[in-house]
PDB file of N, CA and C in Angstrom:
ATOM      1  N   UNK A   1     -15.499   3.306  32.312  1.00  0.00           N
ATOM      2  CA  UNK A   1     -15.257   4.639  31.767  1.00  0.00           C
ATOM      3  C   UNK A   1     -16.360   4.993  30.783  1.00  0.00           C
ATOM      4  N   UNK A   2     -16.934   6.041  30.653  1.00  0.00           N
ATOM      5  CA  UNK A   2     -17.640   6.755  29.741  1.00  0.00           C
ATOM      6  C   UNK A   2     -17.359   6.812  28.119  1.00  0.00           C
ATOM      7  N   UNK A   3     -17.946   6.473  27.536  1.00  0.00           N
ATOM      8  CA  UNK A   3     -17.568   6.621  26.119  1.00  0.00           C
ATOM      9  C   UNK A   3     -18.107   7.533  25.061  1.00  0.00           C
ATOM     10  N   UNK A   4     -18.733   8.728  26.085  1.00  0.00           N
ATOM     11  CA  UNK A   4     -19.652   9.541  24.953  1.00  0.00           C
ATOM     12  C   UNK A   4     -18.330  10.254  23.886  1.00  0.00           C
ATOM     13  N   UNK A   5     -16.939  10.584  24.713  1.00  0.00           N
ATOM     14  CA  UNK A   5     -16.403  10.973  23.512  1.00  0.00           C
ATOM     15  C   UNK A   5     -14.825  10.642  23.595  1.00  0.00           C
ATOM     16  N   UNK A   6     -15.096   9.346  23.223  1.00  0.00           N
ATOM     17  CA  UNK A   6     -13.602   8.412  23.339  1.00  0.00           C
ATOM     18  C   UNK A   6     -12.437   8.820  22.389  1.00  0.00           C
ATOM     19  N   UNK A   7     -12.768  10.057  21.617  1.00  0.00           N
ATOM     20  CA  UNK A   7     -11.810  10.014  20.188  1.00  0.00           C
ATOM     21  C   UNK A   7     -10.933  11.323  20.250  1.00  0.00           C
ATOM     22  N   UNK A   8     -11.299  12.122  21.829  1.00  0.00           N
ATOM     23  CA  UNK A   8     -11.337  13.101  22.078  1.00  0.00           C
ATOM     24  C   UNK A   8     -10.089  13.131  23.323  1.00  0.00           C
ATOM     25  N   UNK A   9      -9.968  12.060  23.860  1.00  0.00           N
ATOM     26  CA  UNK A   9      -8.774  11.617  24.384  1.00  0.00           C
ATOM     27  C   UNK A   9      -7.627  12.000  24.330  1.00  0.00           C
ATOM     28  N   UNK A  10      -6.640  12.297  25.199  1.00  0.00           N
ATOM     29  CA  UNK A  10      -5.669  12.627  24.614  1.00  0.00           C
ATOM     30  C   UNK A  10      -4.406  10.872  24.689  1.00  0.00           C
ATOM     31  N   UNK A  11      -5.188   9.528  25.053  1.00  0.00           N
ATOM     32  CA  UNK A  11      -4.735   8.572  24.939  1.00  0.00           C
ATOM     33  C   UNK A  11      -4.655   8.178  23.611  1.00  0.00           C
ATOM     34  N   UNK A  12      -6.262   8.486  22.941  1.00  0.00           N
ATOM     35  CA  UNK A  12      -6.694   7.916  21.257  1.00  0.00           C
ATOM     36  C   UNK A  12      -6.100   8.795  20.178  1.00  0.00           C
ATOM     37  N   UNK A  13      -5.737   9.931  20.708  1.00  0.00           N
ATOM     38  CA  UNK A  13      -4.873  11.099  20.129  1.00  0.00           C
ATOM     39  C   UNK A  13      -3.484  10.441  19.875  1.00  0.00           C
ATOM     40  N   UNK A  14      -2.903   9.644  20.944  1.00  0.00           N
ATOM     41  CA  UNK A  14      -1.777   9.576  20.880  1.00  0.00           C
ATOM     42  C   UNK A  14      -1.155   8.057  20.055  1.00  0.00           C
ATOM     43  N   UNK A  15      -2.551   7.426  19.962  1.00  0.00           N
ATOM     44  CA  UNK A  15      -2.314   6.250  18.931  1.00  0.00           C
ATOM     45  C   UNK A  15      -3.018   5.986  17.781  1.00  0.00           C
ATOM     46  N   UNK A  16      -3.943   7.089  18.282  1.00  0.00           N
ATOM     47  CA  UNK A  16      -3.617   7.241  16.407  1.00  0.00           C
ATOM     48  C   UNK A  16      -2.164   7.890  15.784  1.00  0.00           C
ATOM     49  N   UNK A  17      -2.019   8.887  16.101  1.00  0.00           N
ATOM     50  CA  UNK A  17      -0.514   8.953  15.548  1.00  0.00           C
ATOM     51  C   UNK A  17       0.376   8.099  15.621  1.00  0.00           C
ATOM     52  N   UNK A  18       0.404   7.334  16.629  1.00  0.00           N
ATOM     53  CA  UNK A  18       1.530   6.103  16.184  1.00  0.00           C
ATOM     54  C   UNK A  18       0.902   5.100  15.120  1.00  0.00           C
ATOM     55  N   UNK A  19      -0.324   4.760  14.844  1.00  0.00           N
ATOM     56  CA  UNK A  19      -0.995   4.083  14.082  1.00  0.00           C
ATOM     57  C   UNK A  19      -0.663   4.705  13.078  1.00  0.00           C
ATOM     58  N   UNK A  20      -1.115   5.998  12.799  1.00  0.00           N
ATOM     59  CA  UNK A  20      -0.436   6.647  10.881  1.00  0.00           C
ATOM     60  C   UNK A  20       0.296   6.590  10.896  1.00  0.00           C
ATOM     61  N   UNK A  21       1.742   6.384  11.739  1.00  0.00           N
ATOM     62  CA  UNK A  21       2.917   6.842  11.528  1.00  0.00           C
ATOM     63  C   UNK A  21       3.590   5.784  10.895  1.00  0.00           C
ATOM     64  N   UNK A  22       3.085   4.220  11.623  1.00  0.00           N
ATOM     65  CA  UNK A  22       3.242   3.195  11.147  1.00  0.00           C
ATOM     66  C   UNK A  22       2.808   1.974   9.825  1.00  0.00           C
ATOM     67  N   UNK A  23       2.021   2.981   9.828  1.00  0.00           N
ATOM     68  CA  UNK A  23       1.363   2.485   8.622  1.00  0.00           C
ATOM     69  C   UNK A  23       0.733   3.574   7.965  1.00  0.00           C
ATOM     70  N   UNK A  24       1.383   4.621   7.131  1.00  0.00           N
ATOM     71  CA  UNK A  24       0.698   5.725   6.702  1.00  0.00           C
ATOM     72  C   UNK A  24      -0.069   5.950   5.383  1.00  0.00           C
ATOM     73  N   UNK A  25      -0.264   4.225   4.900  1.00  0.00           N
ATOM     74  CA  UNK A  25      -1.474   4.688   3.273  1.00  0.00           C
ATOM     75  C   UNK A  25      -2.217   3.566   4.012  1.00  0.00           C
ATOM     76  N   UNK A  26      -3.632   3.858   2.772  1.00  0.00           N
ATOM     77  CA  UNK A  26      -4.629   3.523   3.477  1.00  0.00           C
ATOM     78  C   UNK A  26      -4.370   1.818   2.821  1.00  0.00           C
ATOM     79  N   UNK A  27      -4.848   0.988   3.831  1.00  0.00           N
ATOM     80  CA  UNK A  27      -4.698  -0.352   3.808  1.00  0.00           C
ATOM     81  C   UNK A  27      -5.655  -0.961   2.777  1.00  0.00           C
ATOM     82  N   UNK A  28      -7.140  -0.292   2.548  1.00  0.00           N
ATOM     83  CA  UNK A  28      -7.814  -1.063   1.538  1.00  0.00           C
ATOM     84  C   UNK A  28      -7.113  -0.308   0.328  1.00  0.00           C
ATOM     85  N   UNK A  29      -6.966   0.713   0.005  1.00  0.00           N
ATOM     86  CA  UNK A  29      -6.579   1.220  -1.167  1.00  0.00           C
ATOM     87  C   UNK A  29      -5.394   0.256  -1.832  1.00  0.00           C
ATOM     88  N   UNK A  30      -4.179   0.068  -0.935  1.00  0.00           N
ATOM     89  CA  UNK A  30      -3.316  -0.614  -1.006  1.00  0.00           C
ATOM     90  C   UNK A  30      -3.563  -2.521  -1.477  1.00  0.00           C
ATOM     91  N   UNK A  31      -4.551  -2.902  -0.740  1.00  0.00           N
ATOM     92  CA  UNK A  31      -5.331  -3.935  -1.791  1.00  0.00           C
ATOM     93  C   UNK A  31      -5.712  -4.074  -2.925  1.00  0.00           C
ATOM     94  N   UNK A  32      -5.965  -2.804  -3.392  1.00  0.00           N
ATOM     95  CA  UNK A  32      -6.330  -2.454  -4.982  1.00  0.00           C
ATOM     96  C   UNK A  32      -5.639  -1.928  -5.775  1.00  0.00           C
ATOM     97  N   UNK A  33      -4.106  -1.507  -5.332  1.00  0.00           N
ATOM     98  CA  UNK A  33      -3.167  -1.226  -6.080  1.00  0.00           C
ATOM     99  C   UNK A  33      -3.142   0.075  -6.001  1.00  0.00           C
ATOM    100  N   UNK A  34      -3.481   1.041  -5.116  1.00  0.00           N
ATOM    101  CA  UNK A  34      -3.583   2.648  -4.959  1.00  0.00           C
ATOM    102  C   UNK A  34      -2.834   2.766  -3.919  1.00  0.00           C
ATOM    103  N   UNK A  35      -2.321   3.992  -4.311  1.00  0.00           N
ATOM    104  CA  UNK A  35      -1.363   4.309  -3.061  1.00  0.00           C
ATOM    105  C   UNK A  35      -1.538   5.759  -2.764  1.00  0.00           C
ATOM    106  N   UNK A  36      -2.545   5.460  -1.506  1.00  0.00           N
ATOM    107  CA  UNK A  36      -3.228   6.619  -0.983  1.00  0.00           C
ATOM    108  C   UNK A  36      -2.594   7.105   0.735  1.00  0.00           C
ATOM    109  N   UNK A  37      -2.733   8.234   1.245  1.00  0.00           N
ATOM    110  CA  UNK A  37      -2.447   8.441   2.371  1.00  0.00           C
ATOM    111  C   UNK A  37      -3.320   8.140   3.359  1.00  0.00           C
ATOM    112  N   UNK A  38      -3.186   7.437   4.434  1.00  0.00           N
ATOM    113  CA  UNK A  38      -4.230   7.196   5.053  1.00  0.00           C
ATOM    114  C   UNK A  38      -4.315   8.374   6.444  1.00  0.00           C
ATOM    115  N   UNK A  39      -5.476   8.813   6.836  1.00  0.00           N
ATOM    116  CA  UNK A  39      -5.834  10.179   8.047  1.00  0.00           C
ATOM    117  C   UNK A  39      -6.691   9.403   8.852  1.00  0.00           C
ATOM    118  N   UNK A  40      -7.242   8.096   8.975  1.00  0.00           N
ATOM    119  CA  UNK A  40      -8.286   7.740   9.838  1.00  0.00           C
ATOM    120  C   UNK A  40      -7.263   6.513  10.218  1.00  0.00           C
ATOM    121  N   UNK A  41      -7.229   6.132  12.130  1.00  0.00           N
ATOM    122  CA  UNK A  41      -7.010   5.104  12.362  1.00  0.00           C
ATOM    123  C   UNK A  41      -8.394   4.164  12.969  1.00  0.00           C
ATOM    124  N   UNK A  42      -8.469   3.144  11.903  1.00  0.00           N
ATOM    125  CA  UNK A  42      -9.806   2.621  12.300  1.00  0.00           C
ATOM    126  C   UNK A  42      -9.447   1.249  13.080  1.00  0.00           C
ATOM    127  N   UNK A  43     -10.542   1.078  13.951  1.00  0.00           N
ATOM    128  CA  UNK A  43     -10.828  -0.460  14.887  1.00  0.00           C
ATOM    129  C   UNK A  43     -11.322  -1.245  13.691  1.00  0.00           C
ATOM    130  N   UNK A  44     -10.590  -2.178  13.340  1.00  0.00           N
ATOM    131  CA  UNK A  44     -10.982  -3.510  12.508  1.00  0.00           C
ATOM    132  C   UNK A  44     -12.208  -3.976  12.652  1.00  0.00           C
ATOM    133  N   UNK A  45     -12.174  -4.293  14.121  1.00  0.00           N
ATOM    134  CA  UNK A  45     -13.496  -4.784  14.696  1.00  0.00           C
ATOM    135  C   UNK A  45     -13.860  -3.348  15.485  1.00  0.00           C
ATOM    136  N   UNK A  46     -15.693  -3.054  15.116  1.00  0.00           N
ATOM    137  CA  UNK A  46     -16.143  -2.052  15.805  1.00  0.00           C
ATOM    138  C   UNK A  46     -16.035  -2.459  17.222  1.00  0.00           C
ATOM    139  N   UNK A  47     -15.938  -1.610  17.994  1.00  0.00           N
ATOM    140  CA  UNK A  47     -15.742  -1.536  19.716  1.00  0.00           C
ATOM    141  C   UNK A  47     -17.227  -0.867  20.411  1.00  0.00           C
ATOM    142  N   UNK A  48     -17.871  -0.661  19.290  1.00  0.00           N
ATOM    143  CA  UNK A  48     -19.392  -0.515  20.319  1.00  0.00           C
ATOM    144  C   UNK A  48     -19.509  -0.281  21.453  1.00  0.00           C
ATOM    145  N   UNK A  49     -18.615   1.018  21.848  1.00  0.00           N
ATOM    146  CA  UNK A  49     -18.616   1.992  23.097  1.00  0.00           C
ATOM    147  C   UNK A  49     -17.945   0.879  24.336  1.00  0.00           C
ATOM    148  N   UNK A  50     -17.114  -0.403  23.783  1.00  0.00           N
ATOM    149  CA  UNK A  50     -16.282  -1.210  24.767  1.00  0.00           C
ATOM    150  C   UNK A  50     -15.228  -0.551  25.053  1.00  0.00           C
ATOM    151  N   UNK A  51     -14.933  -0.079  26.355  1.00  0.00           N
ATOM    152  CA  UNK A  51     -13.531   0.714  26.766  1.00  0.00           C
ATOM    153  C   UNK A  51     -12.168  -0.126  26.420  1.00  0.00           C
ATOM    154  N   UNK A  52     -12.601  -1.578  26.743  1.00  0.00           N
ATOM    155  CA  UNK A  52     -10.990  -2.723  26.294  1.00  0.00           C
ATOM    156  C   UNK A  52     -10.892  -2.875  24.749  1.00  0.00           C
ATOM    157  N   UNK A  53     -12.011  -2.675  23.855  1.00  0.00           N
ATOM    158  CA  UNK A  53     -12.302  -2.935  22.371  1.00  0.00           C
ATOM    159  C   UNK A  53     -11.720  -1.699  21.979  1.00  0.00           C
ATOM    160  N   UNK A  54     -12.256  -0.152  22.302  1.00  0.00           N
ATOM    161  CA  UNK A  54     -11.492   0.529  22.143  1.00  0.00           C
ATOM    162  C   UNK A  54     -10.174   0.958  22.401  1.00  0.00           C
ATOM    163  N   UNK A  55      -9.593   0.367  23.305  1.00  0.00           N
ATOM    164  CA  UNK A  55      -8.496   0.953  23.620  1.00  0.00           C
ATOM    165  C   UNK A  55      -7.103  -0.544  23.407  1.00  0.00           C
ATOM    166  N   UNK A  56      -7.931  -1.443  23.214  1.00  0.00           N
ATOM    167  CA  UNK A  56      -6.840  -2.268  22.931  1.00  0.00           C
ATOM    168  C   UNK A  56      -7.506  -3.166  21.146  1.00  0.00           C
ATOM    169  N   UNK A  57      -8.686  -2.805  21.010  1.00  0.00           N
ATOM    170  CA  UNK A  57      -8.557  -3.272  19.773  1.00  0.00           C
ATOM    171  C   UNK A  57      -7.623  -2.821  18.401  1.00  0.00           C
ATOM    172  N   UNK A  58      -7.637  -3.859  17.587  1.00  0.00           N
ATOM    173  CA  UNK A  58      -6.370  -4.007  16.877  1.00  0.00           C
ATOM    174  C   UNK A  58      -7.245  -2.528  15.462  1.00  0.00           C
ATOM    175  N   UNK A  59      -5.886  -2.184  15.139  1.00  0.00           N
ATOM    176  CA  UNK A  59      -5.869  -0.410  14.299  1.00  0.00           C
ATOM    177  C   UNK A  59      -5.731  -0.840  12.600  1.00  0.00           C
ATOM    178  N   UNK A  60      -6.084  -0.269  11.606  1.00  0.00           N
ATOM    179  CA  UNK A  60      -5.610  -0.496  10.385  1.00  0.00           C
ATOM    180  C   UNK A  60      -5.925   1.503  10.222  1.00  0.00           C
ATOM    181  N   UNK A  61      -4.719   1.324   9.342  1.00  0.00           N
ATOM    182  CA  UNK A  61      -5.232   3.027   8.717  1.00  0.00           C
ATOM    183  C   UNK A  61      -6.106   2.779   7.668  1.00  0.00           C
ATOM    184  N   UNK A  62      -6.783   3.823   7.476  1.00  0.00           N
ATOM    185  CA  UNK A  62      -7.849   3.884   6.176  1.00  0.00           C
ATOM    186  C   UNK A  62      -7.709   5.455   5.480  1.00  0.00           C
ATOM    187  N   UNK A  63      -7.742   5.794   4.050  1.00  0.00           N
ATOM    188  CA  UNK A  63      -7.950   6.862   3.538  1.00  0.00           C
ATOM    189  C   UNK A  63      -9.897   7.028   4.626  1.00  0.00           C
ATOM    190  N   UNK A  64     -10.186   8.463   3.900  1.00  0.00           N
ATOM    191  CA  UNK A  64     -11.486   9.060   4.291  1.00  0.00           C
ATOM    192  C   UNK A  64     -12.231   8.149   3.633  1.00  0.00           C
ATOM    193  N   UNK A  65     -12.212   8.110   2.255  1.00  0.00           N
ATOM    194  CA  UNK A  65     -12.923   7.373   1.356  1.00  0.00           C
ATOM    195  C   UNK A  65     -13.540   5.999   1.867  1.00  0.00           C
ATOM    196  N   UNK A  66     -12.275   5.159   1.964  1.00  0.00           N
ATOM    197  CA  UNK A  66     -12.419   3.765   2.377  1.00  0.00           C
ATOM    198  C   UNK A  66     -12.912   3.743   4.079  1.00  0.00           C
ATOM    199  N   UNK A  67     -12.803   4.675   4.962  1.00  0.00           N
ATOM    200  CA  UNK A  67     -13.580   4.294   6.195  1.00  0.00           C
ATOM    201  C   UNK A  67     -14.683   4.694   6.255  1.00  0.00           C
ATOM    202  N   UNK A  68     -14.907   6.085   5.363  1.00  0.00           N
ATOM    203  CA  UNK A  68     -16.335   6.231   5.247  1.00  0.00           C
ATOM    204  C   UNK A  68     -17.316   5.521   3.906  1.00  0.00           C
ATOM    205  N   UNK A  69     -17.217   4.846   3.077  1.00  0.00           N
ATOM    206  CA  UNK A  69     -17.920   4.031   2.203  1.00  0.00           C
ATOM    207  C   UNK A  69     -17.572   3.047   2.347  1.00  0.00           C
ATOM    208  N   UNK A  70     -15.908   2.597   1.911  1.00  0.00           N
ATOM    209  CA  UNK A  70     -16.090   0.751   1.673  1.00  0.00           C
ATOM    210  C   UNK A  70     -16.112   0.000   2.360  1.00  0.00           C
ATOM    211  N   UNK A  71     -15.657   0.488   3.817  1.00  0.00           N
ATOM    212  CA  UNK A  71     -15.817   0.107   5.298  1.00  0.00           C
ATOM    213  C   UNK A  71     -17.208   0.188   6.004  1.00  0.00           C
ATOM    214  N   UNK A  72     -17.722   0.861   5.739  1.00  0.00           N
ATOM    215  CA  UNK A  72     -19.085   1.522   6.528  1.00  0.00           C
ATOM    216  C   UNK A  72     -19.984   0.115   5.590  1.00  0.00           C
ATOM    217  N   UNK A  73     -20.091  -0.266   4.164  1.00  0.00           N
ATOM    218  CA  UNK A  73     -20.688  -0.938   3.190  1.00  0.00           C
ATOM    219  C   UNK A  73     -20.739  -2.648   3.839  1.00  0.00           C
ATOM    220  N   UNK A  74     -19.163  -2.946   4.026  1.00  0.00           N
ATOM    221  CA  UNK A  74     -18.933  -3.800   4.502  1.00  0.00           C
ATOM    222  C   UNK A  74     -19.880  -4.139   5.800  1.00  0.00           C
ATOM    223  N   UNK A  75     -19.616  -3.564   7.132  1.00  0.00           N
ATOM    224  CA  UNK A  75     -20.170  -3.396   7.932  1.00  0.00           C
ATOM    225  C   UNK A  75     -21.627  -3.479   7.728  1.00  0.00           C
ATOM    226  N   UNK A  76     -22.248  -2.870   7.131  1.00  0.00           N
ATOM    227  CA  UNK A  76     -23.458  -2.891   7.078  1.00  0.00           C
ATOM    228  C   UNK A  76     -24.351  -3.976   6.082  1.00  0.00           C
ATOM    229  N   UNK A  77     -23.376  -4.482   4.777  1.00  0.00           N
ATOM    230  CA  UNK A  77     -24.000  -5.982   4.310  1.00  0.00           C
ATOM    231  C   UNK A  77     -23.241  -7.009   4.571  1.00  0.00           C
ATOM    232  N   UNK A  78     -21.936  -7.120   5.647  1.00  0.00           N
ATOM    233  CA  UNK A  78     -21.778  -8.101   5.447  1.00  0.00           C
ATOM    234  C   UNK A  78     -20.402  -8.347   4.871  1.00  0.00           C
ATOM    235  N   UNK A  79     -20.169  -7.626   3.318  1.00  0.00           N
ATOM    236  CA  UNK A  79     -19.003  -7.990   2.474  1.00  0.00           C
ATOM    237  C   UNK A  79     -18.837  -6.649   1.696  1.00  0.00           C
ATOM    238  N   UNK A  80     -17.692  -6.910   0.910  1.00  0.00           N
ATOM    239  CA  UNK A  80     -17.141  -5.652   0.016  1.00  0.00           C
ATOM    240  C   UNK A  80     -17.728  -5.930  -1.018  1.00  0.00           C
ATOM    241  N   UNK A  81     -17.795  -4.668  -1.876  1.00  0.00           N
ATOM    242  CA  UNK A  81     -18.489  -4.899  -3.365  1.00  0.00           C
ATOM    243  C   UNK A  81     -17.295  -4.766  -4.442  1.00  0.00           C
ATOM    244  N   UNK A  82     -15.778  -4.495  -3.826  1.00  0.00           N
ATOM    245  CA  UNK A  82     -15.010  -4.562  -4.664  1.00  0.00           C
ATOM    246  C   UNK A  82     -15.031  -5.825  -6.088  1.00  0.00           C
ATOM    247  N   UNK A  83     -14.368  -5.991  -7.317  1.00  0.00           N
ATOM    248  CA  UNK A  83     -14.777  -7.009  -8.068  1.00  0.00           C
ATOM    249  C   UNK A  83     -12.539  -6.934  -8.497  1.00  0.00           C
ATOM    250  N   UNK A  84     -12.877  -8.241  -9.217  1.00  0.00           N
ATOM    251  CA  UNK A  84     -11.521  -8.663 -10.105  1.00  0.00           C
ATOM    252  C   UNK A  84     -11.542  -8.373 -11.393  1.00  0.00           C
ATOM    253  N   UNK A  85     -10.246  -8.335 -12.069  1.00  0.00           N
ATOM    254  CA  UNK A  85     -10.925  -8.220 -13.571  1.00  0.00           C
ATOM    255  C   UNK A  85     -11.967  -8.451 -14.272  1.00  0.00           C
ATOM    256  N   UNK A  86     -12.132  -9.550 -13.953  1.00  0.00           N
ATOM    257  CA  UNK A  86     -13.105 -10.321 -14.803  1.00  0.00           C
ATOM    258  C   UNK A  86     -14.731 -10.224 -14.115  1.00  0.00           C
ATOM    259  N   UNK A  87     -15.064  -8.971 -13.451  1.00  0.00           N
ATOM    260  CA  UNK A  87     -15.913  -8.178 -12.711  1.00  0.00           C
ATOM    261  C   UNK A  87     -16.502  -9.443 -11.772  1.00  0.00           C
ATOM    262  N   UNK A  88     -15.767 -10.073 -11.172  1.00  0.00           N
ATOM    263  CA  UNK A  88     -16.109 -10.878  -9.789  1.00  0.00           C
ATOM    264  C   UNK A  88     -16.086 -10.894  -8.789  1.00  0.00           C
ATOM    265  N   UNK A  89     -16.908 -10.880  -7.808  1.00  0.00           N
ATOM    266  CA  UNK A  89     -16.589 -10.047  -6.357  1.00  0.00           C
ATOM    267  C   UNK A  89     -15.814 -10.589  -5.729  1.00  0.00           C
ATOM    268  N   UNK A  90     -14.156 -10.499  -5.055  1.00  0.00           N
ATOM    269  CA  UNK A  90     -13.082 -10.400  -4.542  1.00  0.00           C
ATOM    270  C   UNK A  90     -13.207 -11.119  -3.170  1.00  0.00           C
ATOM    271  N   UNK A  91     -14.607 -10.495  -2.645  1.00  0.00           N
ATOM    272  CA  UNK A  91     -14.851 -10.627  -1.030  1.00  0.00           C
ATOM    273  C   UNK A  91     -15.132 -11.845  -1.391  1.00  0.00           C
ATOM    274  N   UNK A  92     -14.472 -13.280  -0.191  1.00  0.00           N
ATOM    275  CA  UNK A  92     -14.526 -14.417  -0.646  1.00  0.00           C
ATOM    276  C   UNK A  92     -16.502 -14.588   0.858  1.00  0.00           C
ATOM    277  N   UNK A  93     -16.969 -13.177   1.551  1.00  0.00           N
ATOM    278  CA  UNK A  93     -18.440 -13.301   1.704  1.00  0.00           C
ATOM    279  C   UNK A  93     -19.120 -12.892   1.127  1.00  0.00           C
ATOM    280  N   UNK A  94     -18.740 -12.053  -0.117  1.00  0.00           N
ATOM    281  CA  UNK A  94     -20.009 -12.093  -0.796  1.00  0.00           C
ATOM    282  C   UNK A  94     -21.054 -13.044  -1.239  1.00  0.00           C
ATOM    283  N   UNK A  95     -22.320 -12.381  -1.642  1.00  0.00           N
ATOM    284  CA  UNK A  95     -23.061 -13.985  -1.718  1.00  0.00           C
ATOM    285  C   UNK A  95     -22.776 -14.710  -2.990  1.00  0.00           C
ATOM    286  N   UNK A  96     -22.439 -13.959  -3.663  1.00  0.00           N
ATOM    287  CA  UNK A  96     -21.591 -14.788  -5.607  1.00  0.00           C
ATOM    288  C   UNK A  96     -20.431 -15.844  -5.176  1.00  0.00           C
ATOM    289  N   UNK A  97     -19.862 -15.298  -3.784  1.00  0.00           N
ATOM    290  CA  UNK A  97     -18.571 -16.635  -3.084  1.00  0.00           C
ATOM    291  C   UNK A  97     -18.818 -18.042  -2.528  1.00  0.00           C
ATOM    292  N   UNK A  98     -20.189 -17.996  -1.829  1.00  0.00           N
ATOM    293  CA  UNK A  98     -20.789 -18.544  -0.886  1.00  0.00           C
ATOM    294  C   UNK A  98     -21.736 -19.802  -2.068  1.00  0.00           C
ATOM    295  N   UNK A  99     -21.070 -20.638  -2.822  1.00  0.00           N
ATOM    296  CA  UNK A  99     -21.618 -21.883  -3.303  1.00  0.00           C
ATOM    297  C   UNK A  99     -21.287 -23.052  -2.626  1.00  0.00           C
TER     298      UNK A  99
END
């Protein structure tokens, strides 16, 4: 199958709504103690135009925020830059984890 516009579906239409419905704040926010609404159902693992990745990979909701920065960040170094009180990075890949 073609994947120029997989999101456009009226299959991916129909799970994402069961995806918000089931889980309707955003999952990283909810790690950090925020309790946000989540509008994006994102692939955990990117599916890189895979028709079985997309359509059977596993869903987390995300606010806008968190799929477009702390997700996109991740993805692209590797790890989160989130920190703990004691301003320490959380992500057990960051490279401050990795001794």
């Amino acid at each position: 199958m073609n994947l120029d516009h997989p999101h456009g579906t009226a299959y991916w239409k129909r799970r994402r709504l069961l995806q918000l419905k089931a889980e309707p704040l955003c999952r990283m926010c909810l790690r950090n103690g925020i309790v946000r609404t989540a509008t994006i159902a994102d692939h955990i693992e990117p599916h890189h135009n895979d028709w079985n990745k997309f359509k059977l990979g596993e869903l987390q909701s995300l606010c806008e925020q968190c799929h477009n920065q702390t997700k996109r960040m991740i993805e692209l170094q590797g790890y989160g830059l989130e920190v703990d009180d004691d301003g320490w990075p959380i992500d057990p890949n960051h490279p401050a984890n990795r001794i």
